[in-house]
C-alpha atoms as a PDB file:
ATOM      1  CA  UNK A   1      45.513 -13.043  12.048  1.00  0.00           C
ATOM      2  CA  UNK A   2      49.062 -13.123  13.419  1.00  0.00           C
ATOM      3  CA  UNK A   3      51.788 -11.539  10.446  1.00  0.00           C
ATOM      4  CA  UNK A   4      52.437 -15.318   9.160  1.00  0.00           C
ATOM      5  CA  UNK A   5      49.073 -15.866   8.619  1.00  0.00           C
ATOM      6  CA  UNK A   6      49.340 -18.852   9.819  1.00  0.00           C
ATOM      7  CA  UNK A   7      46.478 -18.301  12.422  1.00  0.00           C
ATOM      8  CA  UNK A   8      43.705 -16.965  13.430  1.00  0.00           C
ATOM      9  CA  UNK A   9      43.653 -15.568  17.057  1.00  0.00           C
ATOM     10  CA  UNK A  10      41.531 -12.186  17.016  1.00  0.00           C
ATOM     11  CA  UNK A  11      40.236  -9.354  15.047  1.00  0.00           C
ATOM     12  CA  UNK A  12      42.277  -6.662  16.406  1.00  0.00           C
ATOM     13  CA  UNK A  13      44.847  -5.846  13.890  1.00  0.00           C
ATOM     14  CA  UNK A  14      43.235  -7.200  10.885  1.00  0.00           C
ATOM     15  CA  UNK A  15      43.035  -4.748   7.861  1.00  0.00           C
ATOM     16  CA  UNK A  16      40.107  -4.061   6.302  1.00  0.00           C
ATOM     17  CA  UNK A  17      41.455  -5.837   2.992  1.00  0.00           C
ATOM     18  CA  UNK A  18      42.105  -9.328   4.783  1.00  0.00           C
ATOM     19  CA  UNK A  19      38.037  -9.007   6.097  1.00  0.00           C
ATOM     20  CA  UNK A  20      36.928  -8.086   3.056  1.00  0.00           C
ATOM     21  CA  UNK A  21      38.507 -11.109   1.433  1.00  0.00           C
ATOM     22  CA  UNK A  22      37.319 -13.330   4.395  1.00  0.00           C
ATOM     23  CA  UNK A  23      33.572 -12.109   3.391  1.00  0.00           C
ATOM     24  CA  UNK A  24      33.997 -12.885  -0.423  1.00  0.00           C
ATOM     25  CA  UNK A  25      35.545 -16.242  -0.125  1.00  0.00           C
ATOM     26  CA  UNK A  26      32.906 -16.881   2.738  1.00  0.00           C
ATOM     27  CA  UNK A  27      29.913 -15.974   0.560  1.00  0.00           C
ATOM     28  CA  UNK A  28      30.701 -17.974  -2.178  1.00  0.00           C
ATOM     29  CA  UNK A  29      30.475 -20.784   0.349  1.00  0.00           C
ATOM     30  CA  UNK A  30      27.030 -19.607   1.793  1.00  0.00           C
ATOM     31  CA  UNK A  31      25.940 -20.452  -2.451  1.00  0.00           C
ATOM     32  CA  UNK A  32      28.047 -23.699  -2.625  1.00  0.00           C
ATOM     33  CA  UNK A  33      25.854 -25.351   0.643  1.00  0.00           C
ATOM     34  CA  UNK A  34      22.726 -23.965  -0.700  1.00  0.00           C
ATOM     35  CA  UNK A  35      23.516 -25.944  -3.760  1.00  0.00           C
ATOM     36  CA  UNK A  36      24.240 -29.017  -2.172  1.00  0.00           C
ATOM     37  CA  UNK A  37      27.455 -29.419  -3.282  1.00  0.00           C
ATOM     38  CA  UNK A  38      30.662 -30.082  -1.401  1.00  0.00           C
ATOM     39  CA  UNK A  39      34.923 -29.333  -1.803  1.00  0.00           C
ATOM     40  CA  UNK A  40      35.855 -32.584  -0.364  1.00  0.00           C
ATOM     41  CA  UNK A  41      39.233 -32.676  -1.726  1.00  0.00           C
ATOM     42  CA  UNK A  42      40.387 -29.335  -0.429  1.00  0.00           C
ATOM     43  CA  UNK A  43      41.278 -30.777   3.514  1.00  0.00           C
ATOM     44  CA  UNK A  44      41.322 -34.148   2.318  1.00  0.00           C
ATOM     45  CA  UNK A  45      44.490 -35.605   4.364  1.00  0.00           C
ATOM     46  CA  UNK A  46      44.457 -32.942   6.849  1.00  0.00           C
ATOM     47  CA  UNK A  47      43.145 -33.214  10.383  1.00  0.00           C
ATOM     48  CA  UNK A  48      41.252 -30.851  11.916  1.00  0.00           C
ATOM     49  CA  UNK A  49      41.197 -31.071  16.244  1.00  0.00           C
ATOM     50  CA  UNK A  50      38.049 -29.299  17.774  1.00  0.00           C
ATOM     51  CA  UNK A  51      39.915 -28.504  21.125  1.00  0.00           C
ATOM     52  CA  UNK A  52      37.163 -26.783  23.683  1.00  0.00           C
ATOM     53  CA  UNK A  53      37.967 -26.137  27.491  1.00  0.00           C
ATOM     54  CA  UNK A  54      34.821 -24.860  27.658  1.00  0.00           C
ATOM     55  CA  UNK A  55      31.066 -26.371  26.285  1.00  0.00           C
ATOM     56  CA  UNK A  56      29.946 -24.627  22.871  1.00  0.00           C
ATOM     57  CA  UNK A  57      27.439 -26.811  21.019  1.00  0.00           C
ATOM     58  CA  UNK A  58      26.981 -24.218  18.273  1.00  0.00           C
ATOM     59  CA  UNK A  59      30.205 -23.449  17.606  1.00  0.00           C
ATOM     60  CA  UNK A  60      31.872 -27.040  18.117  1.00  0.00           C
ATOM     61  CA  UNK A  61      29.433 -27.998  15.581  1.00  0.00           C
ATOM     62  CA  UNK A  62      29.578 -25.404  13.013  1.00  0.00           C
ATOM     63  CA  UNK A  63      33.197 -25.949  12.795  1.00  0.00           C
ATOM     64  CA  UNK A  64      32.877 -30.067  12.855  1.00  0.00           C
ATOM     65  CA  UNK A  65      30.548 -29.750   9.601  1.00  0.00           C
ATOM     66  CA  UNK A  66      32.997 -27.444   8.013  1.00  0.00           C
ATOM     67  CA  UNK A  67      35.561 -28.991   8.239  1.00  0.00           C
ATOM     68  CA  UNK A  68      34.085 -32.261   7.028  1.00  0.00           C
ATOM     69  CA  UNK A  69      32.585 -30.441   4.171  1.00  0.00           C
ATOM     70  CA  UNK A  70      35.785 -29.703   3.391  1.00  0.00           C
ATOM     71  CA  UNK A  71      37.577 -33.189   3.489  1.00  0.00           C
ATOM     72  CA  UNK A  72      38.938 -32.522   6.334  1.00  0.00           C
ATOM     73  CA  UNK A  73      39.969 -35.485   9.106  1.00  0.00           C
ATOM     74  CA  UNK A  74      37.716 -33.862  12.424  1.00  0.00           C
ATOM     75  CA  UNK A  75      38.421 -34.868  15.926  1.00  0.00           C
ATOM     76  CA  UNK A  76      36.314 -33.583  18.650  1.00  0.00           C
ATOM     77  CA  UNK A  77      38.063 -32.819  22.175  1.00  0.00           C
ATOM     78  CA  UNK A  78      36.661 -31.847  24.783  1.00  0.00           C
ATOM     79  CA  UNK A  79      38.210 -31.481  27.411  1.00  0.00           C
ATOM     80  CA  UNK A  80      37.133 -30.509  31.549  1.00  0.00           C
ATOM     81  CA  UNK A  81      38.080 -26.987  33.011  1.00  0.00           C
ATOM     82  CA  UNK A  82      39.096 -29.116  36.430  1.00  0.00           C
ATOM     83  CA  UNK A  83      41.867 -30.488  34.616  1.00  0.00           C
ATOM     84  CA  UNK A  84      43.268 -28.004  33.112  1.00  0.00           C
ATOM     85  CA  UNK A  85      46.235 -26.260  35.500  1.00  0.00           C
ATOM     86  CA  UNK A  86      45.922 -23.488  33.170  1.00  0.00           C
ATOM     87  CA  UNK A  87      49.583 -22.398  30.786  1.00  0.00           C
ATOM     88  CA  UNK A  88      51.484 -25.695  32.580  1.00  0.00           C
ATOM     89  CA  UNK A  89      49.003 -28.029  31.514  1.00  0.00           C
ATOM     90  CA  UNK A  90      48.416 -26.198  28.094  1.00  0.00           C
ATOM     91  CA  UNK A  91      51.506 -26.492  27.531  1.00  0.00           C
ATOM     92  CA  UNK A  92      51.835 -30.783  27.595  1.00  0.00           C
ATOM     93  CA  UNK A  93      48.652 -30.591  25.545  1.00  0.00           C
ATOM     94  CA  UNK A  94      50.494 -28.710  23.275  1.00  0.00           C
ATOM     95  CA  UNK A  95      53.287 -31.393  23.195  1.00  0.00           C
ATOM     96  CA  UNK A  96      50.582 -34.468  22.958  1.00  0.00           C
ATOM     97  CA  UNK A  97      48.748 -32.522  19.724  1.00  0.00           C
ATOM     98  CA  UNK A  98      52.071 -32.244  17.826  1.00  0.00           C
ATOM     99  CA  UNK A  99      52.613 -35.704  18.187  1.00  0.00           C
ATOM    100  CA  UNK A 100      49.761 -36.307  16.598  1.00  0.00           C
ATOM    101  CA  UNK A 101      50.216 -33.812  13.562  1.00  0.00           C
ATOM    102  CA  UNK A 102      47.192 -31.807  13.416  1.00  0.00           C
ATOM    103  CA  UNK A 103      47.440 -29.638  10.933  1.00  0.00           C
ATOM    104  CA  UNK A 104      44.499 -27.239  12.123  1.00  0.00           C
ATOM    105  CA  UNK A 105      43.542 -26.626  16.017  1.00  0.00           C
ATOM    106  CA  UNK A 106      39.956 -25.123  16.917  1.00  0.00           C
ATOM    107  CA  UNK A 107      40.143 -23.931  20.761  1.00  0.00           C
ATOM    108  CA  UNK A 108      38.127 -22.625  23.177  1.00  0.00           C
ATOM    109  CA  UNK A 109      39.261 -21.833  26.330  1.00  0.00           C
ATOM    110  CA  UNK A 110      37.924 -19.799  29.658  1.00  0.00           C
ATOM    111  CA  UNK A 111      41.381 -18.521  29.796  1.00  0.00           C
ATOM    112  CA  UNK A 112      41.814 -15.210  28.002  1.00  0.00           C
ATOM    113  CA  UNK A 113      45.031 -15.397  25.263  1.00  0.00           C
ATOM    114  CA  UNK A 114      44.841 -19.571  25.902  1.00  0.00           C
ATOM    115  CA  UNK A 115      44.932 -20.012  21.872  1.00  0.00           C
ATOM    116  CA  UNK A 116      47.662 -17.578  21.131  1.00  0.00           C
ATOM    117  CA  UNK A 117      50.068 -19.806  23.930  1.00  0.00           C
ATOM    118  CA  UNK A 118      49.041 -22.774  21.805  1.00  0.00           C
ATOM    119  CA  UNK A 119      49.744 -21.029  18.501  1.00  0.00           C
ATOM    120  CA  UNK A 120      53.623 -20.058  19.886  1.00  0.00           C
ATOM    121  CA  UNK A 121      53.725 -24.537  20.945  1.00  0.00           C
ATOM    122  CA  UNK A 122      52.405 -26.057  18.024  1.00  0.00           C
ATOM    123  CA  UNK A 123      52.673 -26.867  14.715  1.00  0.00           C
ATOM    124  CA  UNK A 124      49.246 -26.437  13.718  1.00  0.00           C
ATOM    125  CA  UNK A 125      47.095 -23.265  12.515  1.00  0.00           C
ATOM    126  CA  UNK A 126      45.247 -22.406  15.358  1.00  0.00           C
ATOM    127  CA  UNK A 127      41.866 -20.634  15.141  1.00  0.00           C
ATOM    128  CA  UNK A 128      40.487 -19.028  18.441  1.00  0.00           C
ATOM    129  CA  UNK A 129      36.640 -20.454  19.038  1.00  0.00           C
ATOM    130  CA  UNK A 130      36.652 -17.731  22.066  1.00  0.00           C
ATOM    131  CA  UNK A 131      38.953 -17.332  24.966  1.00  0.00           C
ATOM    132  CA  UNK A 132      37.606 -16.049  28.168  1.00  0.00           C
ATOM    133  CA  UNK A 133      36.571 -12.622  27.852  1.00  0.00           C
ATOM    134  CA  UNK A 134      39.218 -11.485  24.981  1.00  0.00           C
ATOM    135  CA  UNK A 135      37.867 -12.363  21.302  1.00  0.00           C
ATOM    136  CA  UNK A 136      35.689 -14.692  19.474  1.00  0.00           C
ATOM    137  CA  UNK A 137      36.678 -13.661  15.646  1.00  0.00           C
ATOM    138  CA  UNK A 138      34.995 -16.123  13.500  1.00  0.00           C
ATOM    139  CA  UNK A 139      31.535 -15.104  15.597  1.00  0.00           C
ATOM    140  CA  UNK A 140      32.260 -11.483  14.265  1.00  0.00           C
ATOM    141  CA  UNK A 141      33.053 -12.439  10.642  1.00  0.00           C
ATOM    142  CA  UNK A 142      29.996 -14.829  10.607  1.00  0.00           C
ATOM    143  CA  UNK A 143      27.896 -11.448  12.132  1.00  0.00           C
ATOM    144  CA  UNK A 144      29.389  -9.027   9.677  1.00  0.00           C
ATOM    145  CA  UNK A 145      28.801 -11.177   6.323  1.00  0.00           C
ATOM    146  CA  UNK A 146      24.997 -11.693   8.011  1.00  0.00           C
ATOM    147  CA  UNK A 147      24.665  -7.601   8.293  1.00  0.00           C
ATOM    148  CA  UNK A 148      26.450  -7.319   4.614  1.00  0.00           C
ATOM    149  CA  UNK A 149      23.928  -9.831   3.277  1.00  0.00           C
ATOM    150  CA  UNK A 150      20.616  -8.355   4.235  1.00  0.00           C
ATOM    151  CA  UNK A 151      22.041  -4.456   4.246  1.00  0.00           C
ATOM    152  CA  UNK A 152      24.619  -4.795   1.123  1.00  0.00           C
ATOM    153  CA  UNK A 153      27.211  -3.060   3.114  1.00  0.00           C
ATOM    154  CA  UNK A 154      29.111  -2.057   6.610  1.00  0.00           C
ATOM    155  CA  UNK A 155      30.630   0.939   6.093  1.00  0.00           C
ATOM    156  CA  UNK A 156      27.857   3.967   7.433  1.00  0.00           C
ATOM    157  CA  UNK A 157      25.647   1.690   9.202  1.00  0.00           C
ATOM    158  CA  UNK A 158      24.667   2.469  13.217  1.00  0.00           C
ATOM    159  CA  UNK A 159      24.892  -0.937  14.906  1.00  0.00           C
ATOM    160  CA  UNK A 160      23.440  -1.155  18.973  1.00  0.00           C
ATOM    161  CA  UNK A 161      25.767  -3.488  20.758  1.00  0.00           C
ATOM    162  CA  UNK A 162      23.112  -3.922  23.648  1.00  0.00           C
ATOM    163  CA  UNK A 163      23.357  -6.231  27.134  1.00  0.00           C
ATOM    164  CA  UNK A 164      26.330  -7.394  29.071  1.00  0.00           C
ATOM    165  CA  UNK A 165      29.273  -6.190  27.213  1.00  0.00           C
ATOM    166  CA  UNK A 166      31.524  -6.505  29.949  1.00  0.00           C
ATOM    167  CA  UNK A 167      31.852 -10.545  29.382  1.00  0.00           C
ATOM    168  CA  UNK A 168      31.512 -10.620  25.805  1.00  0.00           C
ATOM    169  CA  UNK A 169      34.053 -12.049  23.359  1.00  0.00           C
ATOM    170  CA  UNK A 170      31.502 -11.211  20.844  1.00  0.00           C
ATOM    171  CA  UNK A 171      30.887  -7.726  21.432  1.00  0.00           C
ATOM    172  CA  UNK A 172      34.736  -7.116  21.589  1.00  0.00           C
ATOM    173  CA  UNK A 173      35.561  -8.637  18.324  1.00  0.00           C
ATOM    174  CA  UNK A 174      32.444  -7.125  17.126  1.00  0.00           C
ATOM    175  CA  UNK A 175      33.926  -3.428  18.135  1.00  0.00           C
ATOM    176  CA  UNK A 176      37.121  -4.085  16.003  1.00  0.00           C
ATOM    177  CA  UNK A 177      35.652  -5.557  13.305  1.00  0.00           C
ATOM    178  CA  UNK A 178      32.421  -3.094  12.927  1.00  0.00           C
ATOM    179  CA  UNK A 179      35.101  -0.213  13.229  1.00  0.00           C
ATOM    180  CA  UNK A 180      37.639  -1.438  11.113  1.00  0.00           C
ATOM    181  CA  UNK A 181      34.891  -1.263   7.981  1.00  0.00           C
ATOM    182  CA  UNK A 182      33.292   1.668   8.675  1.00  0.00           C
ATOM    183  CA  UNK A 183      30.052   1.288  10.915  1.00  0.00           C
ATOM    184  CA  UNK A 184      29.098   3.470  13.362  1.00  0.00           C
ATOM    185  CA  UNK A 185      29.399   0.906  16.983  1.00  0.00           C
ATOM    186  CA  UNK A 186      27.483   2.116  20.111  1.00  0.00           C
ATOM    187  CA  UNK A 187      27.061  -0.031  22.845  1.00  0.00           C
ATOM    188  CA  UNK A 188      24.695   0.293  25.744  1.00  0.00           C
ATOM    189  CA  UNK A 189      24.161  -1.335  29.653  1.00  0.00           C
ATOM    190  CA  UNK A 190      23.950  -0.703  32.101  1.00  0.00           C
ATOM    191  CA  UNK A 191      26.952   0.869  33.852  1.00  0.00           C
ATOM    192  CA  UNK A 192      28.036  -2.299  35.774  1.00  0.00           C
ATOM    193  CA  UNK A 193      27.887  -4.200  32.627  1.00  0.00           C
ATOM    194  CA  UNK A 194      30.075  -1.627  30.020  1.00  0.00           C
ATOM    195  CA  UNK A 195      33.931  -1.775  30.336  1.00  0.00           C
ATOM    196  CA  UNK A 196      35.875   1.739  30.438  1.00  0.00           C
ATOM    197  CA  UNK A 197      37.717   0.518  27.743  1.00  0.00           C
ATOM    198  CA  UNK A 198      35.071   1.247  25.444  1.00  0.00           C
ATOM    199  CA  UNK A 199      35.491   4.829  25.213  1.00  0.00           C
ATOM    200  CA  UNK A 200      39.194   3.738  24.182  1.00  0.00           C
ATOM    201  CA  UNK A 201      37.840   1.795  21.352  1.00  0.00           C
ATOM    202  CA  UNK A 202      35.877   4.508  19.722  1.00  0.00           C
ATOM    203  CA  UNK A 203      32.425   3.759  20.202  1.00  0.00           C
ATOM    204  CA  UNK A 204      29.373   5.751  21.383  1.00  0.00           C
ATOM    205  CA  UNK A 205      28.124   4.731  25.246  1.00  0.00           C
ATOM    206  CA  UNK A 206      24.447   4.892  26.098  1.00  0.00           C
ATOM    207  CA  UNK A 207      22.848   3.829  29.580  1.00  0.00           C
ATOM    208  CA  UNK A 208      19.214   4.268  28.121  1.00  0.00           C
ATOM    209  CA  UNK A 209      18.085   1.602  25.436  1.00  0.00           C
ATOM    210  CA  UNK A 210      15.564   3.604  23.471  1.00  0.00           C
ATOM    211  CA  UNK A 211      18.291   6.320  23.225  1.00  0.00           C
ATOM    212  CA  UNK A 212      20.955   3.623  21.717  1.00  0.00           C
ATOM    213  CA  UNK A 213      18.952   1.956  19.363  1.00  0.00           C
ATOM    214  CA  UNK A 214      17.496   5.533  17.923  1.00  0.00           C
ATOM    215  CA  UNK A 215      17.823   4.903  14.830  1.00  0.00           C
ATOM    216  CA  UNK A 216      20.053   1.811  14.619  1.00  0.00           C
ATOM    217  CA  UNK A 217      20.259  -0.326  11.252  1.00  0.00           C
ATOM    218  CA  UNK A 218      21.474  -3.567  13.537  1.00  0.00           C
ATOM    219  CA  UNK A 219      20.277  -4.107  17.144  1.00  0.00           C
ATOM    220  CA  UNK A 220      22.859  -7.159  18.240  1.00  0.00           C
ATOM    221  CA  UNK A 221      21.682  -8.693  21.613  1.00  0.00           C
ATOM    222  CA  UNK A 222      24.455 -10.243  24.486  1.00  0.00           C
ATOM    223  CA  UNK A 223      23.329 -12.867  26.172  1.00  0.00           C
ATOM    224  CA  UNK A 224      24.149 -12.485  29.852  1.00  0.00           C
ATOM    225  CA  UNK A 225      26.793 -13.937  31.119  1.00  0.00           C
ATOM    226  CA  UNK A 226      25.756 -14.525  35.040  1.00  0.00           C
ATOM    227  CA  UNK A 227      28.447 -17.413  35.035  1.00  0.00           C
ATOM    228  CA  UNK A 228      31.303 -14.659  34.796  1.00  0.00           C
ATOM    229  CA  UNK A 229      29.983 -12.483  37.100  1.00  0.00           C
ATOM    230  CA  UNK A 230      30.741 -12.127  40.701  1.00  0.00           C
ATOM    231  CA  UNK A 231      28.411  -9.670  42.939  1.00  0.00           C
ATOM    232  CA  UNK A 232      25.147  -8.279  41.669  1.00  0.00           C
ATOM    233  CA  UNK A 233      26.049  -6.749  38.439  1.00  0.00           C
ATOM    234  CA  UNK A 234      22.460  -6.692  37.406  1.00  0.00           C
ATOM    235  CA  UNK A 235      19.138  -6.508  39.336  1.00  0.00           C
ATOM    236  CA  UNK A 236      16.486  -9.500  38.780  1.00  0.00           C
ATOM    237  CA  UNK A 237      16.187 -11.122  35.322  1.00  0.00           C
ATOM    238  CA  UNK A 238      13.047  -8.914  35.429  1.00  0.00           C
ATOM    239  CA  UNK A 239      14.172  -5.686  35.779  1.00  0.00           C
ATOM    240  CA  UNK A 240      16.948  -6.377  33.445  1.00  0.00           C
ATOM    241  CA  UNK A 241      14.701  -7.271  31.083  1.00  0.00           C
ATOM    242  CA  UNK A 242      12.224  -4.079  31.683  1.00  0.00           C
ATOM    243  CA  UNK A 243      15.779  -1.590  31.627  1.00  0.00           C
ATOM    244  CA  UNK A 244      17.324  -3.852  28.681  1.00  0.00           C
ATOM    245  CA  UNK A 245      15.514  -6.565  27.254  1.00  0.00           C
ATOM    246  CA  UNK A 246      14.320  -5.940  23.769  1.00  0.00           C
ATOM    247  CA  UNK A 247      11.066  -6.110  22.649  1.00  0.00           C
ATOM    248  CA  UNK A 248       8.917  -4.041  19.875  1.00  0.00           C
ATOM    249  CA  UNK A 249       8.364  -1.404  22.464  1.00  0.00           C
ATOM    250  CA  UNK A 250      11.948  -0.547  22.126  1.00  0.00           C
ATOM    251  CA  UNK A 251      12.646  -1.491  19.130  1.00  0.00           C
ATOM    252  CA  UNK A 252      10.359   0.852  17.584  1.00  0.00           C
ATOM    253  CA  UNK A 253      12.635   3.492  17.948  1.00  0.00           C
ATOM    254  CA  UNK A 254      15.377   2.037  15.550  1.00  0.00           C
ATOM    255  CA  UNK A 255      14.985   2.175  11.450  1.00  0.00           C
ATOM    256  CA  UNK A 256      12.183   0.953  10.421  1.00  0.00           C
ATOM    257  CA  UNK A 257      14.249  -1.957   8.623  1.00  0.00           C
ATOM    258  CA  UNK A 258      15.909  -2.885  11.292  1.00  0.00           C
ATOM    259  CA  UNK A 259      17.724  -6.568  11.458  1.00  0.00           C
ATOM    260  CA  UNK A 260      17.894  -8.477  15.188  1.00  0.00           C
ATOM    261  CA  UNK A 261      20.877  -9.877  15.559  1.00  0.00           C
ATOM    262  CA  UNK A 262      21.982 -12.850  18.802  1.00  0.00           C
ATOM    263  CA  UNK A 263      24.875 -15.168  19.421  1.00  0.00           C
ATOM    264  CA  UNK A 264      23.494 -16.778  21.433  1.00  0.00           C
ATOM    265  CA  UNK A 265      21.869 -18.770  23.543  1.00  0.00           C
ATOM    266  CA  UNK A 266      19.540 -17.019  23.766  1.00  0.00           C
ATOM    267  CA  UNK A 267      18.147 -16.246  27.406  1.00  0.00           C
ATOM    268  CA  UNK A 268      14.452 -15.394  26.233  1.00  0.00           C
ATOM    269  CA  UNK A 269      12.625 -13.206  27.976  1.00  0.00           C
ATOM    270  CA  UNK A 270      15.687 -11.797  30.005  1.00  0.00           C
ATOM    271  CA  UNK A 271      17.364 -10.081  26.543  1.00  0.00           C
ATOM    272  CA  UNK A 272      15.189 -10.469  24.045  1.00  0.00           C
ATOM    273  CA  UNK A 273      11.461 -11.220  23.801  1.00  0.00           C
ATOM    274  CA  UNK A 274      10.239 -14.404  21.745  1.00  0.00           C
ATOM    275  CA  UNK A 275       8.161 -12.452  19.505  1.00  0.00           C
ATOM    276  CA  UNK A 276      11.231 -10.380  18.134  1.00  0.00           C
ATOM    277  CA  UNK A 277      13.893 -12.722  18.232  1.00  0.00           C
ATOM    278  CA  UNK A 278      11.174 -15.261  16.160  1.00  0.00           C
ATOM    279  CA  UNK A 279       9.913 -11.880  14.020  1.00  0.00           C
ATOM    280  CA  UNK A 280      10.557 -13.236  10.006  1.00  0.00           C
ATOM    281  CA  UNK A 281      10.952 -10.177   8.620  1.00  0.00           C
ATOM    282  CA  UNK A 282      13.560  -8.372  11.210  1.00  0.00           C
ATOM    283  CA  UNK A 283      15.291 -11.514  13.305  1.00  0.00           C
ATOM    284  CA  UNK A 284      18.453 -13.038  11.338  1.00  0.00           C
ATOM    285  CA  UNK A 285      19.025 -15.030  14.431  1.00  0.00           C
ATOM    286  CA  UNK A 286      18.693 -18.634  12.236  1.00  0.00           C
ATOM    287  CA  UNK A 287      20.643 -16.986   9.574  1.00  0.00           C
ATOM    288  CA  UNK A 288      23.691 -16.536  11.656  1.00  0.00           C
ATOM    289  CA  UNK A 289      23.795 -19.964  12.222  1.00  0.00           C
ATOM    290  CA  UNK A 290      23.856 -20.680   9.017  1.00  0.00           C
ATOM    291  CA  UNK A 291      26.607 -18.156   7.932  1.00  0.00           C
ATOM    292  CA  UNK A 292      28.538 -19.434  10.597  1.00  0.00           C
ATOM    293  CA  UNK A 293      29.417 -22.657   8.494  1.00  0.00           C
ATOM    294  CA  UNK A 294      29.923 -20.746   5.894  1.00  0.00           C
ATOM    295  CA  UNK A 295      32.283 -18.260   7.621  1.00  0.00           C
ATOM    296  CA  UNK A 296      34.153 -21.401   9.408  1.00  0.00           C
ATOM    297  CA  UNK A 297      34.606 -23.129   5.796  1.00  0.00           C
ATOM    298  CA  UNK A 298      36.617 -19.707   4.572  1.00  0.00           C
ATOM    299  CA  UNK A 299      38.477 -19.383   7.250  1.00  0.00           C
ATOM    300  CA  UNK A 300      39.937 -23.390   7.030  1.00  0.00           C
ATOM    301  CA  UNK A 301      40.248 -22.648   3.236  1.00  0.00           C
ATOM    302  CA  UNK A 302      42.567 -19.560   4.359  1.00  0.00           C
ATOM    303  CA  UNK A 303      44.376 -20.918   6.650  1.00  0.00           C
ATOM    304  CA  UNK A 304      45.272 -23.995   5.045  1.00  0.00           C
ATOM    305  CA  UNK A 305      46.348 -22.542   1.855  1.00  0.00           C
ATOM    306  CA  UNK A 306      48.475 -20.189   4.260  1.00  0.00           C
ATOM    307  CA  UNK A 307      49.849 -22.961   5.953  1.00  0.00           C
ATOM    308  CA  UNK A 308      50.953 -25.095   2.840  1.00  0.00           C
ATOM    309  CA  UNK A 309      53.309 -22.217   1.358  1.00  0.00           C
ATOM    310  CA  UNK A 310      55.094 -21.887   5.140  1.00  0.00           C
ATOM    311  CA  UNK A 311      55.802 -25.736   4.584  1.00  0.00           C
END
């Protein structure tokens, strides 16, 4: 969040009590949609604008349904990369969404730091969906109250950041967040695919993927990101997946109650093998989805409270 709390642009700088409170407010969501129950009157008047530069299904949608299961007025914009002439252009749609007095602004944008130029244009609270290859917050907060569910905590546990780090939103707001409360973060690739920044943010490197998940609590799985990359990062989808994919083989090596984490999509057989990202007992995969209503539903709570005492 930016000091106003008005938005929500990244994970980096957020204090452990703000996540925690995030978590709390989020779980008590996760038991109000199991019940079948609704807060329509908490966004009822306000609009929400789903603002995405770039195609996200999942996300679009989990934040459409939260919003509307909040009361909330939801517009869905999407809007072509080969129109957009990048900060100019930004900045007119800027112009065009005050006019229309959104009060909360979901984007997504290829362009890393796209939603923090918005948040400095507009009136709205803006929430960053994922911009290029910076952050992708509310994925993280959705992944850590999934982890706190199943292992009652964060703090101590080892979680394996495996795949194509390099590209990933997710694995960078991941590293802050995971850090922030305590876990233990190693990430492993191979060495085309792992960022020298990493060593900067505190977290344990491996190369070899039975070595990195030794032991692991959480084994999180990147999709690959061939659309970012330019030259051959990686071999064939077949080697990568003999070097990196994860199947039981592999996963043997990590606790023996391990949890299987994915953002996806999921590129089966190239990260992760069917049978362990379908396993009942170890994959969460379907239960990320669903905390990522949940997660979306605190966050538009938060922000709109914030947003009412700044009026």
């Amino acid at each position: 969040m930016t000091p106003s709390h008005r938005h929500l642009l990244q994970i980096e700088g957020m204090h452990p009590p703000q996540i925690e409170a995030m978590l709390d407010l989020a779980e008590s969501y996760v038991l109000l949609n199991r019940s079948g129950k609704t807060q329509r009157d908490l966004l009822r008047g306000r609009t929400l604008i789903n603002l995405f530069f770039e195609d996200s299904t999942r996300t679009r949608t989990s934040f459409e349904l939260a919003g509307k299961r909040l009361g909330a007025d939801v517009i869905n914009m999407s809007v072509s990369t080969s129109s957009v002439n990048k900060g100019e252009t930004l900045l007119d749609t800027a112009a065009t969404l005050n006019a229309m007095m959104c009060d909360l602004l979901v984007v997504r944008h290829d362009q890393s730091g796209a939603p923090n130029l918005l948040a400095q244009k507009v009136d709205a609270s803006v929430i960053n969906a994922g911009d290029g290859t910076h952050e992708h917050p509310t994925q993280a907060l959705l992944d850590a109250l999934t982890i706190r569910r199943r292992k009652g905590r964060l703090q101590g546990l080892i979680v394996a950041i495996c795949g194509d780090v390099l590209h990933s939103r997710v694995a960078r707001s991941n590293i802050h967040l995971l850090s922030a409360m305590g876990a233990i973060v190693r990430v492993i690739g191979p060495t085309t695919l792992i960022p020298a920044e990493c060593a900067r943010l505190g977290v344990d490197v491996f190369h070899d993927m039975n070595k990195g998940i030794a032991g692991a609590d959480v084994v999180m799985m990147l999709r690959l990101q061939r659309e970012r990359m330019v030259g051959g990062l990686v071999p064939s989808a077949r080697e990568y997946f003999r070097f990196y994919g994860l199947d039981f083989e592999k996963l043997a090596h990590a606790k023996r109650d391990v949890i299987v984490m994915h953002p996806g999509p999921m590129n089966r057989g190239v990260e992760i093998d069917s049978a362990v990202a379908d396993d009942p007992v170890r994959s969460v995969i379907k239960e990320q989805v669903e905390m990522g209503v949940a997660v979306r539903m605190a966050v538009l709570d938060i922000l709109s409270r914030e947003s009412r005492r700044n009026v």
